[in-house]
C-alpha atoms as a PDB file:
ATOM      1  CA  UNK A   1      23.910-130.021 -56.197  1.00  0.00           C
ATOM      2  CA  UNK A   2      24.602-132.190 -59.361  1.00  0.00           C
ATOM      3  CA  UNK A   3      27.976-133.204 -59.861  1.00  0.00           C
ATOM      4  CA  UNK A   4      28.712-134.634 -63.679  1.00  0.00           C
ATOM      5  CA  UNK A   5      31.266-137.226 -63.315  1.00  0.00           C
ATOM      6  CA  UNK A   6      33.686-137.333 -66.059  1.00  0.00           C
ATOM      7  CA  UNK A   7      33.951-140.397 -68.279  1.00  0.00           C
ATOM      8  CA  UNK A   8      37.413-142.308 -66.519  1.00  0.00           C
ATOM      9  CA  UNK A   9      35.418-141.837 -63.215  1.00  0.00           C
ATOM     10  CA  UNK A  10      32.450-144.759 -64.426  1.00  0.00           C
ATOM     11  CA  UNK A  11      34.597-148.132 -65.908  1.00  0.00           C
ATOM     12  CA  UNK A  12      31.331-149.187 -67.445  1.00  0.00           C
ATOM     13  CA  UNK A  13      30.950-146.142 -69.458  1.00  0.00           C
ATOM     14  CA  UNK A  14      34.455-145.933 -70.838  1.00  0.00           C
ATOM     15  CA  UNK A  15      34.545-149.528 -71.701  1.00  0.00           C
ATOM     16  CA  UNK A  16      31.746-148.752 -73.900  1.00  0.00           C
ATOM     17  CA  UNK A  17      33.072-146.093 -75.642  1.00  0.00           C
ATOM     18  CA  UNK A  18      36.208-147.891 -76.068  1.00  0.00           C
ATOM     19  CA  UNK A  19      34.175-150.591 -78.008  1.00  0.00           C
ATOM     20  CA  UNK A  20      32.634-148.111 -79.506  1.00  0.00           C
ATOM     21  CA  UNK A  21      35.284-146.026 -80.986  1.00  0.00           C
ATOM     22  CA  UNK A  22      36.863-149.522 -82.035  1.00  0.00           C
ATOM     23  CA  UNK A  23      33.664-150.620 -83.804  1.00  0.00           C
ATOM     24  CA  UNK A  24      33.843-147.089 -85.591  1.00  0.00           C
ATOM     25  CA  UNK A  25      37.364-147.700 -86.672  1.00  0.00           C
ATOM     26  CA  UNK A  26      36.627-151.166 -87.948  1.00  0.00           C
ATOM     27  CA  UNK A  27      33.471-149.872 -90.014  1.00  0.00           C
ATOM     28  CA  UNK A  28      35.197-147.152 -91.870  1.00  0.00           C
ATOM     29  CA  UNK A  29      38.285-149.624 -92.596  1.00  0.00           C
ATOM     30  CA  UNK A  30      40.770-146.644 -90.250  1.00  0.00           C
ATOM     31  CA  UNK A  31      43.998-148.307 -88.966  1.00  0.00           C
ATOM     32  CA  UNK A  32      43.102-148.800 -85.362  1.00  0.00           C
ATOM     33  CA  UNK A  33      46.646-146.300 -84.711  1.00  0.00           C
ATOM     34  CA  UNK A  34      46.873-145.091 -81.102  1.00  0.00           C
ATOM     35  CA  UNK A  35      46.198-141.277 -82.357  1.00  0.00           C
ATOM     36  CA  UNK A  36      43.288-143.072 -84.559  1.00  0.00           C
ATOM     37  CA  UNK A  37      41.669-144.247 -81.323  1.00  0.00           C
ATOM     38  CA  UNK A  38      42.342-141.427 -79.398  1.00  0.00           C
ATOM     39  CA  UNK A  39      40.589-139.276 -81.517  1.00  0.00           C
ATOM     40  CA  UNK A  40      37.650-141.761 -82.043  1.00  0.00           C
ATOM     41  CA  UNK A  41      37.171-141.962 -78.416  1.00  0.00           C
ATOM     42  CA  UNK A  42      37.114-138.454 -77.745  1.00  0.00           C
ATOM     43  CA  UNK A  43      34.703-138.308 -80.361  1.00  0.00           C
ATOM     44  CA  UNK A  44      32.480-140.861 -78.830  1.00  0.00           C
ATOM     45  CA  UNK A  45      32.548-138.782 -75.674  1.00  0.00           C
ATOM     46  CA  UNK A  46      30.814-135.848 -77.772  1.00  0.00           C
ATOM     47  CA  UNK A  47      32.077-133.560 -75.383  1.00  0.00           C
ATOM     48  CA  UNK A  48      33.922-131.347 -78.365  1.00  0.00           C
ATOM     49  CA  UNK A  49      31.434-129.846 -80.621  1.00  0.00           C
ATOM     50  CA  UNK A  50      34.080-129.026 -83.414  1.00  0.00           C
ATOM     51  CA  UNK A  51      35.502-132.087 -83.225  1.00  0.00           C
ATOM     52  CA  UNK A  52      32.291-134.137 -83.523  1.00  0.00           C
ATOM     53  CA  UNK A  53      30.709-132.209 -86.224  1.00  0.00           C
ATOM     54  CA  UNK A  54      34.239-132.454 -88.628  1.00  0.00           C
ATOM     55  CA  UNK A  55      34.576-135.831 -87.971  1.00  0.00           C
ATOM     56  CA  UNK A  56      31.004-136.310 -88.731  1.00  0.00           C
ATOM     57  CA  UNK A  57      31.527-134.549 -92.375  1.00  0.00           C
ATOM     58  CA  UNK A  58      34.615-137.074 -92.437  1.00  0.00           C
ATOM     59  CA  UNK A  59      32.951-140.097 -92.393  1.00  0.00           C
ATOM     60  CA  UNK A  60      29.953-139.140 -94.525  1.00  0.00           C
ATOM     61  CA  UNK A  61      32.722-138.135 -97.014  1.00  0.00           C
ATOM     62  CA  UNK A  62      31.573-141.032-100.381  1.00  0.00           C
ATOM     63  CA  UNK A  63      34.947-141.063-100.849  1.00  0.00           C
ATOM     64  CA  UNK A  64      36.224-142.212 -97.773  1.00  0.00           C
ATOM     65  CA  UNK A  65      38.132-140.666 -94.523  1.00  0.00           C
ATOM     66  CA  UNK A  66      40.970-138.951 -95.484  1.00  0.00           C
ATOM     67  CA  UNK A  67      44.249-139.954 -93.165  1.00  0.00           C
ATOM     68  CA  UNK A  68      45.931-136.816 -93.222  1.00  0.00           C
ATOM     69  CA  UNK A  69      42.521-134.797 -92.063  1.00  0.00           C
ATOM     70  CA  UNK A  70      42.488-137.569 -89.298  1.00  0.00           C
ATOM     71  CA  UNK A  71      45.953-136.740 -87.876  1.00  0.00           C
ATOM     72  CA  UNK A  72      45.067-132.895 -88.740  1.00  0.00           C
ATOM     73  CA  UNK A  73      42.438-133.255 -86.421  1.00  0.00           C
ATOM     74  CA  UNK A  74      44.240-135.672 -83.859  1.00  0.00           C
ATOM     75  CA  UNK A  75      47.050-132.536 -83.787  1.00  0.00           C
ATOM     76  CA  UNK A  76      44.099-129.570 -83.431  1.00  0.00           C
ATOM     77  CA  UNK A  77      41.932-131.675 -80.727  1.00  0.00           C
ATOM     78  CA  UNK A  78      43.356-134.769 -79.192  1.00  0.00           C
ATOM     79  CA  UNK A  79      47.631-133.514 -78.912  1.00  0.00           C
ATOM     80  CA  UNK A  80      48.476-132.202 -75.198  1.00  0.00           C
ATOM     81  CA  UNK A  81      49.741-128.755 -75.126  1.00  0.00           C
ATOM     82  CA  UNK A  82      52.815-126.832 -74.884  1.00  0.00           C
ATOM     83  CA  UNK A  83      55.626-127.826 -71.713  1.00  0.00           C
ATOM     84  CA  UNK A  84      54.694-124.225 -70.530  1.00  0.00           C
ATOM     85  CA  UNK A  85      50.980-124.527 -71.108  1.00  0.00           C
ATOM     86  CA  UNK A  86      51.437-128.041 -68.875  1.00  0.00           C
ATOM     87  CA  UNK A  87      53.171-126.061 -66.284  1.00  0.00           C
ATOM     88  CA  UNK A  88      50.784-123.876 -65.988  1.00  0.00           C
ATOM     89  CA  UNK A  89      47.759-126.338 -65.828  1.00  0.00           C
ATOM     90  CA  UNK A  90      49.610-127.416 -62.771  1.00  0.00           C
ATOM     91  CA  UNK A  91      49.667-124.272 -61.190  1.00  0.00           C
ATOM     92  CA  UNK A  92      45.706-123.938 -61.867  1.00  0.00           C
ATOM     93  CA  UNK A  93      44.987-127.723 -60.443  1.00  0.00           C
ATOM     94  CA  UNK A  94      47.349-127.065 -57.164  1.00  0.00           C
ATOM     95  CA  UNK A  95      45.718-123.713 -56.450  1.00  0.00           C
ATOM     96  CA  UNK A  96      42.758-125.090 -56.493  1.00  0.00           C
ATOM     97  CA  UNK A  97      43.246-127.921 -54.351  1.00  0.00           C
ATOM     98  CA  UNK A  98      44.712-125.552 -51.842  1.00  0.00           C
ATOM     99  CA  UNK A  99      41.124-123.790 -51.663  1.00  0.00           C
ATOM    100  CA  UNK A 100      39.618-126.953 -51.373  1.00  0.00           C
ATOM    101  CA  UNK A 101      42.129-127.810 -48.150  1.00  0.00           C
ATOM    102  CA  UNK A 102      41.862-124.228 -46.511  1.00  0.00           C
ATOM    103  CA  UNK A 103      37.813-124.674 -46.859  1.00  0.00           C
ATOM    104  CA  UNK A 104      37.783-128.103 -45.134  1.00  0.00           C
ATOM    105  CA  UNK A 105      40.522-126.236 -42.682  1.00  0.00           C
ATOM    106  CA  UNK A 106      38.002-123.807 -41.874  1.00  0.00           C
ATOM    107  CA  UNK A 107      35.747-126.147 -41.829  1.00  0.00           C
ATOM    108  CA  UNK A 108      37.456-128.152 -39.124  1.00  0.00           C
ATOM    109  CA  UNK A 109      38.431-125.116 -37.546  1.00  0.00           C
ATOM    110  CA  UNK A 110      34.719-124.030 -36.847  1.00  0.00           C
ATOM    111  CA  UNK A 111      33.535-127.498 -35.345  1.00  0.00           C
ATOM    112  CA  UNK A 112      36.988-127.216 -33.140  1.00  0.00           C
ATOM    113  CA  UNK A 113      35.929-124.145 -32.176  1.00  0.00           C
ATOM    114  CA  UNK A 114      32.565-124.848 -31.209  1.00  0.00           C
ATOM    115  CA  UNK A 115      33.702-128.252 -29.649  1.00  0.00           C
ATOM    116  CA  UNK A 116      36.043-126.114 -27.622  1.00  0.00           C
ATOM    117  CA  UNK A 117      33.480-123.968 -26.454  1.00  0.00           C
ATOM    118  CA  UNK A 118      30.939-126.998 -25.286  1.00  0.00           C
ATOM    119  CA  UNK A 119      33.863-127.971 -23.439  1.00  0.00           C
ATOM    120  CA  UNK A 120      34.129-124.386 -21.351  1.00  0.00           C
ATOM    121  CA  UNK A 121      30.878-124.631 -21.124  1.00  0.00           C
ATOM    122  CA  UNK A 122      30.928-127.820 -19.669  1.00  0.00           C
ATOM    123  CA  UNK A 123      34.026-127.420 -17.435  1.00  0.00           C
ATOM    124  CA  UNK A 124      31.656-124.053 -15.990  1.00  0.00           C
ATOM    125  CA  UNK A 125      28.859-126.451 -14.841  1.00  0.00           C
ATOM    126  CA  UNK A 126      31.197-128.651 -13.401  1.00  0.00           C
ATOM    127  CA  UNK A 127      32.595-126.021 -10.969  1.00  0.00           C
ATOM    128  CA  UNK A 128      29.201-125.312  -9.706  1.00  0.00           C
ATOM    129  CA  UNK A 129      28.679-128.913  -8.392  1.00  0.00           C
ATOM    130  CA  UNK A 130      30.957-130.780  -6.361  1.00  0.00           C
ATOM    131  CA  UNK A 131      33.357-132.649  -8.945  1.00  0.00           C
ATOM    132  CA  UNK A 132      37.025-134.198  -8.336  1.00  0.00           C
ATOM    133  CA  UNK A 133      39.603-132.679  -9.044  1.00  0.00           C
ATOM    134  CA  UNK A 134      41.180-135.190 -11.050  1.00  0.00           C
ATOM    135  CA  UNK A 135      38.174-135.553 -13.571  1.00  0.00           C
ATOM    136  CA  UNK A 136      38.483-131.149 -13.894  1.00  0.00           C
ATOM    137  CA  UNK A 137      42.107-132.017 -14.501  1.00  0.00           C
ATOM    138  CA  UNK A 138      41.531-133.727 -17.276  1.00  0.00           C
ATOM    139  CA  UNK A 139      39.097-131.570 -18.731  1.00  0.00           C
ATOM    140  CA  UNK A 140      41.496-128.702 -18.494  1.00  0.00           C
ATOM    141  CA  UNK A 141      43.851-130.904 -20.265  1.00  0.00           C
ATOM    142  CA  UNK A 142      41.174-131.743 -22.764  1.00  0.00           C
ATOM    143  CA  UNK A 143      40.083-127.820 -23.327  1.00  0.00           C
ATOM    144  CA  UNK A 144      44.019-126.885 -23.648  1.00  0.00           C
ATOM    145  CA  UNK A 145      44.347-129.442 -25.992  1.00  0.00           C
ATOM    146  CA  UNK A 146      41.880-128.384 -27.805  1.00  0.00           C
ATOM    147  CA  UNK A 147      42.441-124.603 -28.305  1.00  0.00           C
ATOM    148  CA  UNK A 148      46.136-126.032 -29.439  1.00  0.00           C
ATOM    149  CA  UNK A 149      44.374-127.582 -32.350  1.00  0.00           C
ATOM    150  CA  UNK A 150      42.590-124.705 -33.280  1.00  0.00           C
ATOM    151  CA  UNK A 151      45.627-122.431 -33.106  1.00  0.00           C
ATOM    152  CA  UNK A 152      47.386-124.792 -35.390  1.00  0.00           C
ATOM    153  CA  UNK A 153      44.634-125.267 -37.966  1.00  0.00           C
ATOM    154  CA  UNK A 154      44.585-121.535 -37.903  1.00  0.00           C
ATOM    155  CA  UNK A 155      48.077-121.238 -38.848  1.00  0.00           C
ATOM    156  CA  UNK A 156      47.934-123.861 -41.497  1.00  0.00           C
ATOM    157  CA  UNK A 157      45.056-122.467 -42.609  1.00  0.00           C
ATOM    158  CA  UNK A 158      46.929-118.983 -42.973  1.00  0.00           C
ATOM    159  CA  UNK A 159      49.889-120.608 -44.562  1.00  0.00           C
ATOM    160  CA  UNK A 160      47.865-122.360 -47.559  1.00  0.00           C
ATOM    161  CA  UNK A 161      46.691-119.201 -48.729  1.00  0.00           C
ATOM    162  CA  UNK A 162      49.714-117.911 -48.596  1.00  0.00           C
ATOM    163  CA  UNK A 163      50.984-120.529 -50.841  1.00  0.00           C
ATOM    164  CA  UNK A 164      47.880-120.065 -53.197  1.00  0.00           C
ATOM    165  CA  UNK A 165      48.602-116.434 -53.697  1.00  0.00           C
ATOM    166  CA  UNK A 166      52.395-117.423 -54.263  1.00  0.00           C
ATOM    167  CA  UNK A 167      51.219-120.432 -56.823  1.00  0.00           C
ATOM    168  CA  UNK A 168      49.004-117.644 -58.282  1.00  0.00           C
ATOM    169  CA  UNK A 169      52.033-114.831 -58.707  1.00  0.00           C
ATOM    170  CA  UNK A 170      54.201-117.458 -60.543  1.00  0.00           C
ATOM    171  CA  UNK A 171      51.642-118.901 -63.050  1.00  0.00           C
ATOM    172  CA  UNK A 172      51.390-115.119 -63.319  1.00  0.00           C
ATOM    173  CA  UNK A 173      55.206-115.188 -64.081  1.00  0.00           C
ATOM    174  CA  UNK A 174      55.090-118.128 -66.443  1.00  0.00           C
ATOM    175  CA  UNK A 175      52.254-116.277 -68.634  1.00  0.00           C
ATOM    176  CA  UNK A 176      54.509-113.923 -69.160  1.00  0.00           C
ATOM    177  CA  UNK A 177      57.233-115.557 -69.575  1.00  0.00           C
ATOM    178  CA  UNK A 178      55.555-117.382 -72.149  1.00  0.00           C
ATOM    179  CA  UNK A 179      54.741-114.805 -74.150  1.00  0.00           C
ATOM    180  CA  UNK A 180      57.810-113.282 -73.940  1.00  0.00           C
ATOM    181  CA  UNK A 181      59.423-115.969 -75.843  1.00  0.00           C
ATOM    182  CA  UNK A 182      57.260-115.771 -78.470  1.00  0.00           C
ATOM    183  CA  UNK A 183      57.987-112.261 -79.231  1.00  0.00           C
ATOM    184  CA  UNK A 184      61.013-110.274 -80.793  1.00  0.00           C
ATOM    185  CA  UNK A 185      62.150-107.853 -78.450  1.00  0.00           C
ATOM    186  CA  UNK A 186      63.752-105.846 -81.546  1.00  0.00           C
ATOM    187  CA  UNK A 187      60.826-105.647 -83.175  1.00  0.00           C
ATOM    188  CA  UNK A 188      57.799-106.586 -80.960  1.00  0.00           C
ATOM    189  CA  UNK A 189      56.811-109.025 -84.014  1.00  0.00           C
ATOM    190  CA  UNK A 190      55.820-112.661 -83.405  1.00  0.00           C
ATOM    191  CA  UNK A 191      59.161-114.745 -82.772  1.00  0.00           C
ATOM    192  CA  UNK A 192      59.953-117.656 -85.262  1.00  0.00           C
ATOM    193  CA  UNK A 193      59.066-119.945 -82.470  1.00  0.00           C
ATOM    194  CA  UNK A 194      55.754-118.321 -82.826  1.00  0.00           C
ATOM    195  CA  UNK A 195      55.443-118.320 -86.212  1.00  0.00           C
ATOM    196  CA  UNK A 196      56.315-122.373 -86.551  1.00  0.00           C
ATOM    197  CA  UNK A 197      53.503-122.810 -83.939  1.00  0.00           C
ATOM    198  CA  UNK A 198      50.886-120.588 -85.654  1.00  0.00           C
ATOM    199  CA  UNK A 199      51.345-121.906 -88.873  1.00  0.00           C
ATOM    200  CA  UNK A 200      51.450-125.554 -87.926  1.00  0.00           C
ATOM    201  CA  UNK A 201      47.770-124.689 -86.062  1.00  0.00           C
ATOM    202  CA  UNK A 202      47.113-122.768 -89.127  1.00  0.00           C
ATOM    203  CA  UNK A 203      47.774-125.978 -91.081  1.00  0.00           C
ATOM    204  CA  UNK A 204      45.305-128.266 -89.195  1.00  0.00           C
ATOM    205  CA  UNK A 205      42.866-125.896 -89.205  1.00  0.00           C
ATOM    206  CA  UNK A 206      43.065-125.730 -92.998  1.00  0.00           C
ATOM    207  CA  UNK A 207      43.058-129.134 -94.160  1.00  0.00           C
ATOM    208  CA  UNK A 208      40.489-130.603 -90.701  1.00  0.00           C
ATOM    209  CA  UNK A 209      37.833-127.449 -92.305  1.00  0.00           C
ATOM    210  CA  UNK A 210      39.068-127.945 -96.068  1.00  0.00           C
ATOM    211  CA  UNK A 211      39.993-124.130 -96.282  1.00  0.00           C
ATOM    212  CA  UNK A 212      42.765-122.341 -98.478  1.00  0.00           C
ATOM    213  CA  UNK A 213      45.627-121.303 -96.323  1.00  0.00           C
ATOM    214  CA  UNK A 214      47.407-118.252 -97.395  1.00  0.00           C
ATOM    215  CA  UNK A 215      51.347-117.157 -96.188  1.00  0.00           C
ATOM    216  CA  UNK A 216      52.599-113.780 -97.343  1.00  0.00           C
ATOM    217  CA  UNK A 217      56.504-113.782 -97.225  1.00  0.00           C
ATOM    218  CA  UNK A 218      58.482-110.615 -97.238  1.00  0.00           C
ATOM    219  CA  UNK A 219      61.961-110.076 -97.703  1.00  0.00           C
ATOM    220  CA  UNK A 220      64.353-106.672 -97.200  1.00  0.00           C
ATOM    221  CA  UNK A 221      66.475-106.541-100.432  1.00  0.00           C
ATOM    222  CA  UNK A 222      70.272-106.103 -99.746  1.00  0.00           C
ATOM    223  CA  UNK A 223      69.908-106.405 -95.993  1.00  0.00           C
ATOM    224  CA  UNK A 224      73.061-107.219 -94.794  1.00  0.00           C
ATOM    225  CA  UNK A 225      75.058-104.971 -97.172  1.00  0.00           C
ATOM    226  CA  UNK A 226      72.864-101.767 -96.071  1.00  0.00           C
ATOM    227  CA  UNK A 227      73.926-103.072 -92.525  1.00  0.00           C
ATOM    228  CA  UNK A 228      77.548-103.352 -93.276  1.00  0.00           C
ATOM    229  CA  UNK A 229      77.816-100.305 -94.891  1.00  0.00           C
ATOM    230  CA  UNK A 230      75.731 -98.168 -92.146  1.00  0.00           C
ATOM    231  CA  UNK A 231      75.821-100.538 -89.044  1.00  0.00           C
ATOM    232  CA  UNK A 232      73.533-102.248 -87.198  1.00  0.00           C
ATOM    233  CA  UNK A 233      72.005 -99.445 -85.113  1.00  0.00           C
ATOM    234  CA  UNK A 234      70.670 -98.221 -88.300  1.00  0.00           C
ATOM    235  CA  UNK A 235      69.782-101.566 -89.838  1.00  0.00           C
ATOM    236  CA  UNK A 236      67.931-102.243 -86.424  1.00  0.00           C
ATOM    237  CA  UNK A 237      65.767 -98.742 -87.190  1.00  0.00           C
ATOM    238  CA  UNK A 238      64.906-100.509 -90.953  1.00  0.00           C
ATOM    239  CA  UNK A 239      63.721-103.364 -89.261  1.00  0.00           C
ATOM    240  CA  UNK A 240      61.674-101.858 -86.551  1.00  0.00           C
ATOM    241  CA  UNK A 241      59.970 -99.482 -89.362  1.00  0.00           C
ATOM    242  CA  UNK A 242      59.304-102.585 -91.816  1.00  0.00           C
ATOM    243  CA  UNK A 243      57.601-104.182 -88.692  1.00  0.00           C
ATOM    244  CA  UNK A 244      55.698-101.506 -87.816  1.00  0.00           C
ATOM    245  CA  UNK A 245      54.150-101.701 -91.101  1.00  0.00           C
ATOM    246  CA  UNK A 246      53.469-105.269 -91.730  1.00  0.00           C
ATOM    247  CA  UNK A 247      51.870-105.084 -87.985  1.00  0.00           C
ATOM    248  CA  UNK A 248      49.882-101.879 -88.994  1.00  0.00           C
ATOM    249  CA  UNK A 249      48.573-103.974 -91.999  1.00  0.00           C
ATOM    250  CA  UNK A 250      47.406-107.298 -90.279  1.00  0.00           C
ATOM    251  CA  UNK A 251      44.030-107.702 -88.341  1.00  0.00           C
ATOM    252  CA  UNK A 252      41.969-110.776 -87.305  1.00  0.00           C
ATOM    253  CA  UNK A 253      43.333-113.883 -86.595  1.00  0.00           C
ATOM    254  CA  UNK A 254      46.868-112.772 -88.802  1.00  0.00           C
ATOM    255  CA  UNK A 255      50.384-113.193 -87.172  1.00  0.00           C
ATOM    256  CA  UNK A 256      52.936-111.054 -88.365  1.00  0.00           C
ATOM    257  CA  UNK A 257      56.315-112.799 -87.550  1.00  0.00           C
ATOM    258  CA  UNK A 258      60.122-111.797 -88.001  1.00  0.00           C
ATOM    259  CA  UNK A 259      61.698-115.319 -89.246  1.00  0.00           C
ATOM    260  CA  UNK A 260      65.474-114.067 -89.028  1.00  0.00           C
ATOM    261  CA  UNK A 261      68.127-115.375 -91.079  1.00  0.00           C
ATOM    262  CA  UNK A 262      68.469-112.118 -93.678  1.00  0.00           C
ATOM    263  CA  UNK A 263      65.845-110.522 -93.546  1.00  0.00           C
END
């Protein structure tokens, strides 16, 4: 089986595309900015397609590399994630180490087990012959010893899977919390922390692929008087109708949010 080894695994290799990136930087007159190199290392690692081919159209550009498409890009590829998104990255990387432990547990457990056995085995022969008792003594102690071992790998064993499954419930959990806060309960619409993330990706992606970016605002006239005057159970109603139809009337890759504020 091959195994690729990543980049920060071989020194030799990621000194080179340090210099590399560096020498790119240099050549295209870029301020050698720690986002700047970041994002010229990655792309020296051509190991993100989209990334590689608009930085590509970037610096065949005759009129030179645009900054703001560089830190457009440095947000979309190169910026880490969300605290929750982190958190459950975690949760991912310790389940699967816990796999990994309970295999080589098993793993140990079978040779124990076998090990034990040669050891009966052994101890039988013995009997037949004429052996002291001091030297089956010890091999009893040896064979008790052993199934001991096994017991407890089999219980550790038992409790790491337990603890994967639990690991797996809460990043289960944090999903959903997650995407809980992202929604308004009163209306089911995206949340306006929602909306400032989509349309900050939204951004990036515009100006890294040089596309228009269209934002469609809409606003209930007289809001808060037609709440004071019939109350907010009612108003709530308006609001949950208005999103039904703005959320009837989006499809693709549109959010429709609820900003707040009046409406």
């Amino acid at each position: 089986m091959r195994v690729q080894m990543q980049y920060w695994e071989m020194p030799d290799q990621a000194q080179a595309l340090s210099q590399k990136a560096l020498e790119l930087l240099k050549q295209h007159t870029i301020s050698a900015t720690p986002s700047n190199y970041e994002l010229f290392f990655q792309y020296c690692v051509s190991q993100n397609r989209d990334l590689v081919e608009a930085l590509d159209a970037q610096l065949a550009n005759p009129d030179g590399v645009d900054a703001a498409v560089l830190q457009a890009l440095y947000e979309r590829h190169c910026r880490k994630g969300t605290a929750g998104e982190a958190v459950a990255d975690i949760g991912s990387r310790m389940q699967e180490e816990i796999k990994r432990l309970a295999s080589l547990l098993e793993s140990t457990g079978n040779d124990t087990s076998a090990y034990g056995k040669t050891l009966n085995a052994f101890a039988v022969q013995l009997d037949k012959g004429e052996v002291s008792t001091q030297l089956r003594t010890l091999l009893a102690g040896v064979a008790a010893a052993t199934r001991a071992i096994e017991a407890r790998n089999r219980n550790l064993e038992s409790q790491l899977m337990q603890s994967g499954e639990e690991i797996k419930t809460l990043r289960g959990r944090l999903e959903s919390l997650r995407m809980e806060s992202l929604v308004d309960p009163l209306t089911t619409l995206a949340n306006r922390r929602c909306f400032d993330e989509k349309i900050e990706e939204a951004v990036v992606e515009a100006l890294a692929e040089g596309q228009d970016l269209c934002v469609l605002v809409g606003d209930i006239d007289h809001f808060k008087r037609f709440n004071d005057t019939w109350g907010h159970a009612t108003g709530d109603q308006v609001l949950k109708l208005v999103a039904h139809c703005f959320k009837a009337n989006v499809k693709g890759r549109d959010t429709a949010a609820r900003y707040g504020g009046e409406e």
